[in-house]
C-alpha atoms as a PDB file:
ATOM      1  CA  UNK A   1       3.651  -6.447 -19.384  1.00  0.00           C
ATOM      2  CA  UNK A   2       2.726  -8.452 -16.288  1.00  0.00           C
ATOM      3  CA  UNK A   3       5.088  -8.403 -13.082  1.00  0.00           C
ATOM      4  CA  UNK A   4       4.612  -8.392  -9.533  1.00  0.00           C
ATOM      5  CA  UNK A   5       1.552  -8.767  -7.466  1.00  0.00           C
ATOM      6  CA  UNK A   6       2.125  -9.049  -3.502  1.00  0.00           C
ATOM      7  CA  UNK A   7      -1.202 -10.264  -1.006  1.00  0.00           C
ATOM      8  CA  UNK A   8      -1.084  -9.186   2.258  1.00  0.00           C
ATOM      9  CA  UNK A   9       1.300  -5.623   1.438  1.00  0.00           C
ATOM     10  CA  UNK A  10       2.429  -3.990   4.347  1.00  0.00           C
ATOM     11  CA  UNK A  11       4.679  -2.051   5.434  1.00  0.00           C
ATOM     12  CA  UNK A  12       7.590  -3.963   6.680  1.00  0.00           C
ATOM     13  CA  UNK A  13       8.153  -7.367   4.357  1.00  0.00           C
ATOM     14  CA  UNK A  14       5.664  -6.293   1.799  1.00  0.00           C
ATOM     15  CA  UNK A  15       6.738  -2.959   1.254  1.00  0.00           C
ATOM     16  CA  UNK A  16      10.088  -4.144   1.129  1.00  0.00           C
ATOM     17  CA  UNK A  17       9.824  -6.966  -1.820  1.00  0.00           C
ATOM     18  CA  UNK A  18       7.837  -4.781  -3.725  1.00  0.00           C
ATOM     19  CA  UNK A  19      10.541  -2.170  -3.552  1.00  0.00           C
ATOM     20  CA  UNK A  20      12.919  -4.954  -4.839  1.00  0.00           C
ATOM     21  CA  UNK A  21      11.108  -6.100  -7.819  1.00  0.00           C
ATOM     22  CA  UNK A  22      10.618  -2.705  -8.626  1.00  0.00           C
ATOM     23  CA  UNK A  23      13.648  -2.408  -9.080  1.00  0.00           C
ATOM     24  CA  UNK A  24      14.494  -4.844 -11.903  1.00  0.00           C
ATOM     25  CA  UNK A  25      11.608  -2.768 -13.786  1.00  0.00           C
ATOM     26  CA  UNK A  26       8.625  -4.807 -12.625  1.00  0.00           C
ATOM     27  CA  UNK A  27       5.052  -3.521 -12.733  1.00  0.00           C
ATOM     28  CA  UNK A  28       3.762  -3.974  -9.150  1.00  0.00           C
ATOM     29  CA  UNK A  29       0.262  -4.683  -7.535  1.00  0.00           C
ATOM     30  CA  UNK A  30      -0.364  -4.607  -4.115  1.00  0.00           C
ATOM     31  CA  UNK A  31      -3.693  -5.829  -2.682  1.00  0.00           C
ATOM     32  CA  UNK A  32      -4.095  -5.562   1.152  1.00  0.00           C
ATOM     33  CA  UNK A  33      -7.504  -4.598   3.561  1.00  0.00           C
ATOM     34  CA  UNK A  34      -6.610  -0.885   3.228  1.00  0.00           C
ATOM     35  CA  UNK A  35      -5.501  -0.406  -0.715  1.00  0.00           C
ATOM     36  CA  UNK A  36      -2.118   1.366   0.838  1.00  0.00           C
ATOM     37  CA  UNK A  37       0.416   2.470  -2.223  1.00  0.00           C
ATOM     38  CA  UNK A  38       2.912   1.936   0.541  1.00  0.00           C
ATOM     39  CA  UNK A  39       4.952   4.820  -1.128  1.00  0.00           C
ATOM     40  CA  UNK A  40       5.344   3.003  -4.130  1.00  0.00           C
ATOM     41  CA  UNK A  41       5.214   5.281  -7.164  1.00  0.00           C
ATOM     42  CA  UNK A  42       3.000   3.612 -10.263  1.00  0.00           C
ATOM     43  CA  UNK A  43       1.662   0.636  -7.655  1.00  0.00           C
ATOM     44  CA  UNK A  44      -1.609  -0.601  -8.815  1.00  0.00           C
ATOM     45  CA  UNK A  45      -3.297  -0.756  -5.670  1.00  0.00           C
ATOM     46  CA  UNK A  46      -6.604  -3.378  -4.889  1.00  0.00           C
ATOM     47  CA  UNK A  47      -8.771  -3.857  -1.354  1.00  0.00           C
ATOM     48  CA  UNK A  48      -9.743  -7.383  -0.420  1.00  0.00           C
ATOM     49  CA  UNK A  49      -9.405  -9.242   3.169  1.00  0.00           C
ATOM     50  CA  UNK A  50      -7.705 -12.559   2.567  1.00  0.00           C
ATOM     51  CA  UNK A  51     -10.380 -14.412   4.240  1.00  0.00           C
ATOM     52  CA  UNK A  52     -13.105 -13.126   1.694  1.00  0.00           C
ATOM     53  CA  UNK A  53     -12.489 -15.776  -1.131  1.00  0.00           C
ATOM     54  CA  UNK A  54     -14.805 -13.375  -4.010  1.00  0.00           C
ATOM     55  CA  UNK A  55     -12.526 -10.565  -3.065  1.00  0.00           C
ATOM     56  CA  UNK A  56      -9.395 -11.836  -3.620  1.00  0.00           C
ATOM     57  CA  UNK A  57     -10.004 -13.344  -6.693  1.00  0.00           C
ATOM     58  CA  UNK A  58     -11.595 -10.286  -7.356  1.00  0.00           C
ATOM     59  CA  UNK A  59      -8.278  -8.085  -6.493  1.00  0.00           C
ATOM     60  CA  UNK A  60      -6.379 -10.418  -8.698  1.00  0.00           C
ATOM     61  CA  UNK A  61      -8.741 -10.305 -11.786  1.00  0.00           C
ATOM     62  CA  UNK A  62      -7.823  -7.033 -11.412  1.00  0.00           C
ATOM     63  CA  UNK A  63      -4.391  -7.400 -11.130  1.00  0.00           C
ATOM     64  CA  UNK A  64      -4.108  -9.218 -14.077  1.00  0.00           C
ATOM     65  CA  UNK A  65      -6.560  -6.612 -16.272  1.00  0.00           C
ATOM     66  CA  UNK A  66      -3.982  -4.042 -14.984  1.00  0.00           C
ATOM     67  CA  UNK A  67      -0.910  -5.840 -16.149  1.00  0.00           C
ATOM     68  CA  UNK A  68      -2.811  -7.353 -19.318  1.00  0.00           C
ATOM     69  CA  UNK A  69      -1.412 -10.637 -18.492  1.00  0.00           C
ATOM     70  CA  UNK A  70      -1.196 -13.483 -15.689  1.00  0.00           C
ATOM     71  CA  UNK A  71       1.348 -12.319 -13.568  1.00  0.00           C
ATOM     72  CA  UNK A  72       4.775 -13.327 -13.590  1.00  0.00           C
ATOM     73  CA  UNK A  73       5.300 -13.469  -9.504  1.00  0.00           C
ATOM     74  CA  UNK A  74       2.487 -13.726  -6.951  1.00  0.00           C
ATOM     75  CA  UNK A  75       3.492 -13.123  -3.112  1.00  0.00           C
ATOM     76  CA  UNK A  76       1.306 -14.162  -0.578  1.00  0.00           C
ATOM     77  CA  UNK A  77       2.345 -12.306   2.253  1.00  0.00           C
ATOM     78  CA  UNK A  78      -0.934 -12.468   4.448  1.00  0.00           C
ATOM     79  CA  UNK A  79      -0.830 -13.262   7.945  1.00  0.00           C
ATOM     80  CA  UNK A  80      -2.710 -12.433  11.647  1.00  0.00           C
ATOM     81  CA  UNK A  81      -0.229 -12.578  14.040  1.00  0.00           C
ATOM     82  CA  UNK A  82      -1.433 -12.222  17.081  1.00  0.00           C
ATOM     83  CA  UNK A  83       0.121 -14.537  21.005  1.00  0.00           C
ATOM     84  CA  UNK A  84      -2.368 -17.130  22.053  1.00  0.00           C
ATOM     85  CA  UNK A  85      -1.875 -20.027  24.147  1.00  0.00           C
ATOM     86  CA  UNK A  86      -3.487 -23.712  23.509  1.00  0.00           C
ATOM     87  CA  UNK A  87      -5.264 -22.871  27.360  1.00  0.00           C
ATOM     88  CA  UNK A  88      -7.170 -19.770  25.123  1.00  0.00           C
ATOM     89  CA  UNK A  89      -8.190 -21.920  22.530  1.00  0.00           C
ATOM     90  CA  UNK A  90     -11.211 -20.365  20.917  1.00  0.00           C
ATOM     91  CA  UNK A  91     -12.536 -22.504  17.208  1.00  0.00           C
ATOM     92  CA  UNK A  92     -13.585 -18.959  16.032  1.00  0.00           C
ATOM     93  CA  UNK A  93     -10.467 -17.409  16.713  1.00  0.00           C
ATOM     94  CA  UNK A  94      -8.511 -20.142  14.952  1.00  0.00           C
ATOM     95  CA  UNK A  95     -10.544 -20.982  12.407  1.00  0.00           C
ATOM     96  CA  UNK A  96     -10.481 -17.019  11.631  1.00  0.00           C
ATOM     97  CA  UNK A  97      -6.336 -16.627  11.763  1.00  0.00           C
ATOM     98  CA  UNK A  98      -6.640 -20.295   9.534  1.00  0.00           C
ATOM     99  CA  UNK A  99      -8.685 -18.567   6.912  1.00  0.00           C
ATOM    100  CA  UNK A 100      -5.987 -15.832   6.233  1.00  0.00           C
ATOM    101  CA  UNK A 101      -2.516 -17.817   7.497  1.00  0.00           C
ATOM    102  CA  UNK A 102      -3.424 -20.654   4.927  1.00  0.00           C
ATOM    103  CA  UNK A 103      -6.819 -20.940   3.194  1.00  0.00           C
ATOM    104  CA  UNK A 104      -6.117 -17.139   1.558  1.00  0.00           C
ATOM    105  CA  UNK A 105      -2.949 -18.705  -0.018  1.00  0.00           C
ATOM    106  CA  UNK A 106      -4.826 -22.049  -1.341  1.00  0.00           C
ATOM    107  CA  UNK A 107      -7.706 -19.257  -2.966  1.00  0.00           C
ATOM    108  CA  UNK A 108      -4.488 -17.106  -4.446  1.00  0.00           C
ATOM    109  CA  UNK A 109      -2.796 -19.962  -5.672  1.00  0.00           C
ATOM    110  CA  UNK A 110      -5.750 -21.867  -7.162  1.00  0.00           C
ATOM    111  CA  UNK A 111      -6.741 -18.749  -9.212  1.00  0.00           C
ATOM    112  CA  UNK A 112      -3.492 -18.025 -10.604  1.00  0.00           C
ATOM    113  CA  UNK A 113      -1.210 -20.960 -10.749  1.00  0.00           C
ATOM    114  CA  UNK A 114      -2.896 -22.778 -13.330  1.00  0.00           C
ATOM    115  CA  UNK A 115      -2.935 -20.383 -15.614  1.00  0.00           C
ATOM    116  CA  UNK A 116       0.806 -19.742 -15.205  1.00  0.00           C
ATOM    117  CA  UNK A 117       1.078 -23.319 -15.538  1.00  0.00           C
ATOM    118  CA  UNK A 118      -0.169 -23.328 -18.867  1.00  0.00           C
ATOM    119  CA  UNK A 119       2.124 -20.463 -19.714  1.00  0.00           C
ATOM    120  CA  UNK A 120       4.598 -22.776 -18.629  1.00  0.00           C
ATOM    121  CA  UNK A 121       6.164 -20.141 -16.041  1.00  0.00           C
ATOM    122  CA  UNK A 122       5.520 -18.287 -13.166  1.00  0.00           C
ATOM    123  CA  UNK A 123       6.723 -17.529  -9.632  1.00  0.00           C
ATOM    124  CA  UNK A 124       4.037 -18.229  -6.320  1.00  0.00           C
ATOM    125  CA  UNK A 125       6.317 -17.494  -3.196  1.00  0.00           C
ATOM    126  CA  UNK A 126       4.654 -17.809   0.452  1.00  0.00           C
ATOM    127  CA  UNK A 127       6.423 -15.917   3.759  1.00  0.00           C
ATOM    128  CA  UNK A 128       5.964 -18.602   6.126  1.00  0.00           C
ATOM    129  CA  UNK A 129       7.347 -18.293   9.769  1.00  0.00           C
ATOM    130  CA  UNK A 130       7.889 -20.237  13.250  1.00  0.00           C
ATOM    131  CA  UNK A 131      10.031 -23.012  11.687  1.00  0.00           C
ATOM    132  CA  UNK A 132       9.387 -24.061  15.708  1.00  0.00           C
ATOM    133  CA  UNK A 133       6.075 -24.383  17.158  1.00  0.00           C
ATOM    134  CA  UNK A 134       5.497 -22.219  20.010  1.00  0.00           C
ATOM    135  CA  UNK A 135       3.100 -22.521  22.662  1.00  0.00           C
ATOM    136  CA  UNK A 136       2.642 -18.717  23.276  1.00  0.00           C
ATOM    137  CA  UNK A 137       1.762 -18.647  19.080  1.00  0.00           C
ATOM    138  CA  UNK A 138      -0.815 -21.158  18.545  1.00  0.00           C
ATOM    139  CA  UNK A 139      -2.349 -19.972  15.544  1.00  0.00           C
ATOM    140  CA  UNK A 140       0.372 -18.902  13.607  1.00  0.00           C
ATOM    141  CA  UNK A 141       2.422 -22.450  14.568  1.00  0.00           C
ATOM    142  CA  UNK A 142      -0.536 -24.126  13.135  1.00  0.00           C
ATOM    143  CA  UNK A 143      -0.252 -21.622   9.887  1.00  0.00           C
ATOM    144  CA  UNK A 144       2.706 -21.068   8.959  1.00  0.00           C
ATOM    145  CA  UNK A 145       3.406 -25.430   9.328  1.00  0.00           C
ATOM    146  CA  UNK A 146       0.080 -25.149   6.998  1.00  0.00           C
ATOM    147  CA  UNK A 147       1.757 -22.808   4.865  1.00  0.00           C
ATOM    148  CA  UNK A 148       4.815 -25.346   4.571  1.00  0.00           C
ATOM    149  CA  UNK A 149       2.772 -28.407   3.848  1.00  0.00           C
ATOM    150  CA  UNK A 150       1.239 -25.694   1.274  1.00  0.00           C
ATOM    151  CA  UNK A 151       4.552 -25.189  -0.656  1.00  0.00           C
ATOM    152  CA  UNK A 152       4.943 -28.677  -1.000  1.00  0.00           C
ATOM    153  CA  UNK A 153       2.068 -29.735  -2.160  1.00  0.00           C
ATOM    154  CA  UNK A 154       1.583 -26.708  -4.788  1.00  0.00           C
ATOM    155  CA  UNK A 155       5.405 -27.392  -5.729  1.00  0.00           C
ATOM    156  CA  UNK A 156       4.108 -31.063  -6.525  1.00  0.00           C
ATOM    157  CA  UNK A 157       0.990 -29.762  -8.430  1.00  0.00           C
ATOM    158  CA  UNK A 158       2.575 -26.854 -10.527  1.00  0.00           C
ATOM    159  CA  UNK A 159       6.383 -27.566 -10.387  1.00  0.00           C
ATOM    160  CA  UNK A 160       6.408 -29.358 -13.323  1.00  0.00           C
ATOM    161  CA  UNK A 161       4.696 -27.188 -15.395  1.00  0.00           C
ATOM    162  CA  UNK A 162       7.397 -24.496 -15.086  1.00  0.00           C
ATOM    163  CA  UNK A 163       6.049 -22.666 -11.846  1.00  0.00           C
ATOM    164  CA  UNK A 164       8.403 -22.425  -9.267  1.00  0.00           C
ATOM    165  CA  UNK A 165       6.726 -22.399  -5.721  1.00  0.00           C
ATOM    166  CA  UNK A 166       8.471 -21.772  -2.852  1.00  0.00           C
ATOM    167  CA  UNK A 167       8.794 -20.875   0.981  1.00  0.00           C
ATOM    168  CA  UNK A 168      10.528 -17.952   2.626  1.00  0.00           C
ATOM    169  CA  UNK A 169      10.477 -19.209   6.715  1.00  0.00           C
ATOM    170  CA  UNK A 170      11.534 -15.931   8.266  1.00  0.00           C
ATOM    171  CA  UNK A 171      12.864 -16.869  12.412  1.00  0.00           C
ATOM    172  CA  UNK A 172      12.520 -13.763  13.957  1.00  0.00           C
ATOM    173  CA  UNK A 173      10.693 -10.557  14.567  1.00  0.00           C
ATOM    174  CA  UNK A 174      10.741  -8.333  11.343  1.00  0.00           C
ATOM    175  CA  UNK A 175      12.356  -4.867  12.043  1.00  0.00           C
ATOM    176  CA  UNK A 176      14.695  -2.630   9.771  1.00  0.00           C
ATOM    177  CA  UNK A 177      18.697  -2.102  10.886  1.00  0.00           C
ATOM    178  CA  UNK A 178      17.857  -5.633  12.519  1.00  0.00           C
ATOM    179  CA  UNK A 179      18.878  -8.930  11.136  1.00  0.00           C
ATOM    180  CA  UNK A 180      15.524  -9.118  10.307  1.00  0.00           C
ATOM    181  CA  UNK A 181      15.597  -6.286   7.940  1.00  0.00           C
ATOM    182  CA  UNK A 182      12.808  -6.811   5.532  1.00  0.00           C
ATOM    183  CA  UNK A 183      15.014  -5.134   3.257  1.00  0.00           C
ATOM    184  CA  UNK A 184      17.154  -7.991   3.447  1.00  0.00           C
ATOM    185  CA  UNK A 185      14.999 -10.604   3.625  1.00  0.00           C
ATOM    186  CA  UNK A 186      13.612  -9.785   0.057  1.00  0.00           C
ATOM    187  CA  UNK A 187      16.648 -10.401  -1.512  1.00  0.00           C
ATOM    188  CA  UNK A 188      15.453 -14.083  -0.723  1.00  0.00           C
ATOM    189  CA  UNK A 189      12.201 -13.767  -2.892  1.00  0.00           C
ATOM    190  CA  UNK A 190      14.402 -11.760  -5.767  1.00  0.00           C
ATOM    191  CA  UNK A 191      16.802 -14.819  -6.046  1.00  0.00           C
ATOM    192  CA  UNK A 192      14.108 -17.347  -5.992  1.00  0.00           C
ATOM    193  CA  UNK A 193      12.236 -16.083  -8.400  1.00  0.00           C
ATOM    194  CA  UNK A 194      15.596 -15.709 -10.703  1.00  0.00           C
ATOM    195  CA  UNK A 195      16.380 -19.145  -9.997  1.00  0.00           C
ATOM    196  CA  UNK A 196      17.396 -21.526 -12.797  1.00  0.00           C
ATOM    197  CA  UNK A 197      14.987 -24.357 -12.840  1.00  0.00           C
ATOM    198  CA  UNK A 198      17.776 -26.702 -12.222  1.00  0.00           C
ATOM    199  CA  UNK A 199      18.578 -25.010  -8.954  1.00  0.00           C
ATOM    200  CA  UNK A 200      15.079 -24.427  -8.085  1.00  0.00           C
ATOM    201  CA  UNK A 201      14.652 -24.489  -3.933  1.00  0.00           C
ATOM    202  CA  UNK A 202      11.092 -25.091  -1.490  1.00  0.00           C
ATOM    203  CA  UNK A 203      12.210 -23.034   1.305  1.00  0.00           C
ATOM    204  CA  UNK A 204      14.631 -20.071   2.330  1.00  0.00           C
ATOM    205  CA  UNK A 205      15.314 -20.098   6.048  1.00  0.00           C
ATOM    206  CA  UNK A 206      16.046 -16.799   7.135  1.00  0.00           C
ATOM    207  CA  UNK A 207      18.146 -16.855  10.381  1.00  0.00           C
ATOM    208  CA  UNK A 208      19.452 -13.557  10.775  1.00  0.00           C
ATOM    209  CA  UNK A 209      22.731 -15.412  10.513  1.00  0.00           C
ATOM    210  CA  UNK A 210      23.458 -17.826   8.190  1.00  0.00           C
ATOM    211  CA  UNK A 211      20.299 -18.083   5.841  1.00  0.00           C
ATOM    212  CA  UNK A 212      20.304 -21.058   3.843  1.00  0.00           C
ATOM    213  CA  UNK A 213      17.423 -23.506   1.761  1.00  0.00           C
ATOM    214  CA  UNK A 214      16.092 -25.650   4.866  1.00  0.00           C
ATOM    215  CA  UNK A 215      16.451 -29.225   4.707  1.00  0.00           C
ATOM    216  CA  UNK A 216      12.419 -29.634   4.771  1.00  0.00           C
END
């Protein structure tokens, strides 16, 4: 029975949408650098660094052997978040945060939305971030406005084959019994993925307020 598989699982957003999903009786995978359960009883657990393109489609080969099946949600959650200013600039340093903030999700979603395109289903949801550029966050500006142009364009590609691709911008600094409770902000990648096609949205901006589909 396939179900859940979540890139970049950690222990704050990651943890947290896998924990949902579980919930509704998903299988879960997690793949992330250290192969952490997270606590998650039954987890299929994989290794691979985002920016190692064999090793994530590796992790997800494996995914899918473990669920028998192309999954029915994939997660990219990846990111290096890290403050750096455009006087630090540094190609290896950005070219490094690129490879995992964006080129890791192009790998994960080449490898597995086609073939849930052919299924004619399937879920790929990205966590995306600074819906404002900031000068103090260089790299992960540049990403996560990668990440949106991402959504789009994979939305274009695979939306109308029945996979629903879509953006969850989070504004803030991820903490529990915050308004950035990743507990709360995977209810947004729950509903999306429940979404009737008709109602399908491209991004969830989550405020901490008043979250809401953004208007880009």
């Amino acid at each position: 029975m396939p179900g859940v598989v979540i890139i970049g699982a950690g222990p704050g957003i990651g943890r947290s949408v896998a924990r949902r999903f579980a919930r509704e009786s998903l299988p879960v995978a997690l793949i992330s650098r250290t192969g952490d359960a997270l606590g998650l009883e039954g987890a299929l657990t994989y290794r691979a660094d985002c920016a190692d393109e064999d090793g994530l489609r590796a992790a997800l080969d494996a995914a899918a052997r473990g669920f028998a099946g192309t999954p029915d949600v994939v997660v990219y959650n990846a990111a290096i978040i890290r403050p750096d200013s455009p006087g630090e600039a540094n190609a290896k340093v950005q070219l490094d945060a690129w490879a995992v903030n964006v080129v890791g999700a192009l790998v994960a979603a080449s490898h597995v939305a086609p073939a849930m395109a052919r299924r004619g289903s399937g879920t790929f949801l990205l966590t995306g971030g600074m819906p404002e550029p900031k000068a103090r966050y260089v790299s992960l500006s540049l990403g996560k406005a990668g990440v949106r142009a991402l959504v789009a364009m994979l939305a274009e590609e695979y939306g109308p084959s029945g996979v629903h691709v879509a953006g969850v911008t989070v504004a803030g600094t991820v903490a529990p019994g915050t308004a950035f409770d990743p507990d709360d902000i995977a209810e947004h990648y729950w509903r999306l993925h429940t979404q009737p096609r008709d109602q399908w949205e491209q991004e969830v901006l989550h405020t901490g307020t008043h979250d809401h589909p953004s208007a880009t």
